[in-house]
Protein backbone atom coordinates (compact mmCIF):
# COMPACT_ATOMS: atom_id res chain seq x y z
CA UNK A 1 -10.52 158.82 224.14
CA UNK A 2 -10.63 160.61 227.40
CA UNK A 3 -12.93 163.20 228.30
CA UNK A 4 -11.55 166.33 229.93
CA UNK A 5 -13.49 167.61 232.80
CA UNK A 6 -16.11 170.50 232.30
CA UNK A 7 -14.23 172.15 235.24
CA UNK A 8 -10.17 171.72 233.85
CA UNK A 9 -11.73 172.93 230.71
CA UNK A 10 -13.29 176.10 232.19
CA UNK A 11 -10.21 176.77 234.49
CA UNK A 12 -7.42 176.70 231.68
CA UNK A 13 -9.98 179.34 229.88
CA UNK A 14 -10.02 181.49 232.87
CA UNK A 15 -6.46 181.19 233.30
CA UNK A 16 -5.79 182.25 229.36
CA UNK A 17 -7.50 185.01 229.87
CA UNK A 18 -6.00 185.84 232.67
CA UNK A 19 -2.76 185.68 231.65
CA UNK A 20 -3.94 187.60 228.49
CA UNK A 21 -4.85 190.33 230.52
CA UNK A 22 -0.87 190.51 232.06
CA UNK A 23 -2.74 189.62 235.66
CA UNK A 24 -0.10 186.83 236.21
CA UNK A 25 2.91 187.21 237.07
CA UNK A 26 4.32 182.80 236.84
CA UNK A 27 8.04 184.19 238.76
CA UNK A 28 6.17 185.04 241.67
CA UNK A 29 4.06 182.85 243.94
CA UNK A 30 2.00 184.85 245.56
CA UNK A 31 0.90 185.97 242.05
CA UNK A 32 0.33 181.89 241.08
CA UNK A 33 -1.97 181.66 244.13
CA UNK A 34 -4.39 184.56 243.47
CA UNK A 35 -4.49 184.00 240.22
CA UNK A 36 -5.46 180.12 241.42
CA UNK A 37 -7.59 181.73 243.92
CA UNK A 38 -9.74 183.61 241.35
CA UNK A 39 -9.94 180.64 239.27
CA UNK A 40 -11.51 178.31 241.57
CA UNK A 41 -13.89 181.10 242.90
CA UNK A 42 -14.88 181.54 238.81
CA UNK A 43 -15.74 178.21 238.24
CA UNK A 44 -18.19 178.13 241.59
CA UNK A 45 -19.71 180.80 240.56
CA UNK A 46 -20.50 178.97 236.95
CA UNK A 47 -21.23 175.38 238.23
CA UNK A 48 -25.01 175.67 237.23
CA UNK A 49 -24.36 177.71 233.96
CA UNK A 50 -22.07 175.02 232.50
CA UNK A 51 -23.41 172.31 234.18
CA UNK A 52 -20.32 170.98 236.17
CA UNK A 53 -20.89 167.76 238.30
CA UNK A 54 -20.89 167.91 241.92
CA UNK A 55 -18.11 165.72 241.93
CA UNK A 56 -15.58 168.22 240.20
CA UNK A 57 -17.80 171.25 242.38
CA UNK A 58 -16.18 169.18 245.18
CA UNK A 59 -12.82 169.14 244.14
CA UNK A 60 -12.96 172.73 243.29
CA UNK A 61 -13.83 173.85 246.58
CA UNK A 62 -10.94 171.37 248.33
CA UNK A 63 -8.63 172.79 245.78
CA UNK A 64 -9.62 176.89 246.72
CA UNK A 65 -9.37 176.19 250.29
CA UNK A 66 -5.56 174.38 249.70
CA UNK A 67 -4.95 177.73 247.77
CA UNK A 68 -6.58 180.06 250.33
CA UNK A 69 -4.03 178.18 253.17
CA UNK A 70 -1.12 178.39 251.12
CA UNK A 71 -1.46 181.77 250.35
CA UNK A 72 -2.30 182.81 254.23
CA UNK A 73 1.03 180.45 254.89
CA UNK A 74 2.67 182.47 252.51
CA UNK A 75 2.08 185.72 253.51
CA UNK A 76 2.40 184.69 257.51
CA UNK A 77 6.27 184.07 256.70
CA UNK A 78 6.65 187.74 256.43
């Protein structure tokens, strides 16, 4: 069986909750992006806590800066 990486794991968690907490709003993409945003910045700040491997650290970090430019794209077409 396939293991699930520590950091999908801890995302999807962070993402439950948020959505929990009404802070998503999945008909609006702006709202998609932060909410993406926060994730990614979450699980950085947790890397050592729930010891995630550098490898996925480095993919989180690629993925937060393709959010942070999507999101600065997004609001530029205004």
């Amino acid at each position: 069986m396939r293991q699930v990486p520590r950091s999908a794991k801890n995302t999807e968690l962070y993402h439950a909750e948020q959505h929990f907490r009404g802070e998503i709003d999945t008909n609006n993409r702006k709202s998609i992006l932060e909410a993406e945003i926060a994730a990614q910045k979450y699980l950085l700040s947790v890397t050592d806590k729930y010891h995630i491997p550098k490898s996925e650290v480095r993919q989180t970090q690629k993925a937060l800066k393709t959010y942070l430019k999507e999101l600065e794209e997004l609001e530029n077409e205004k």
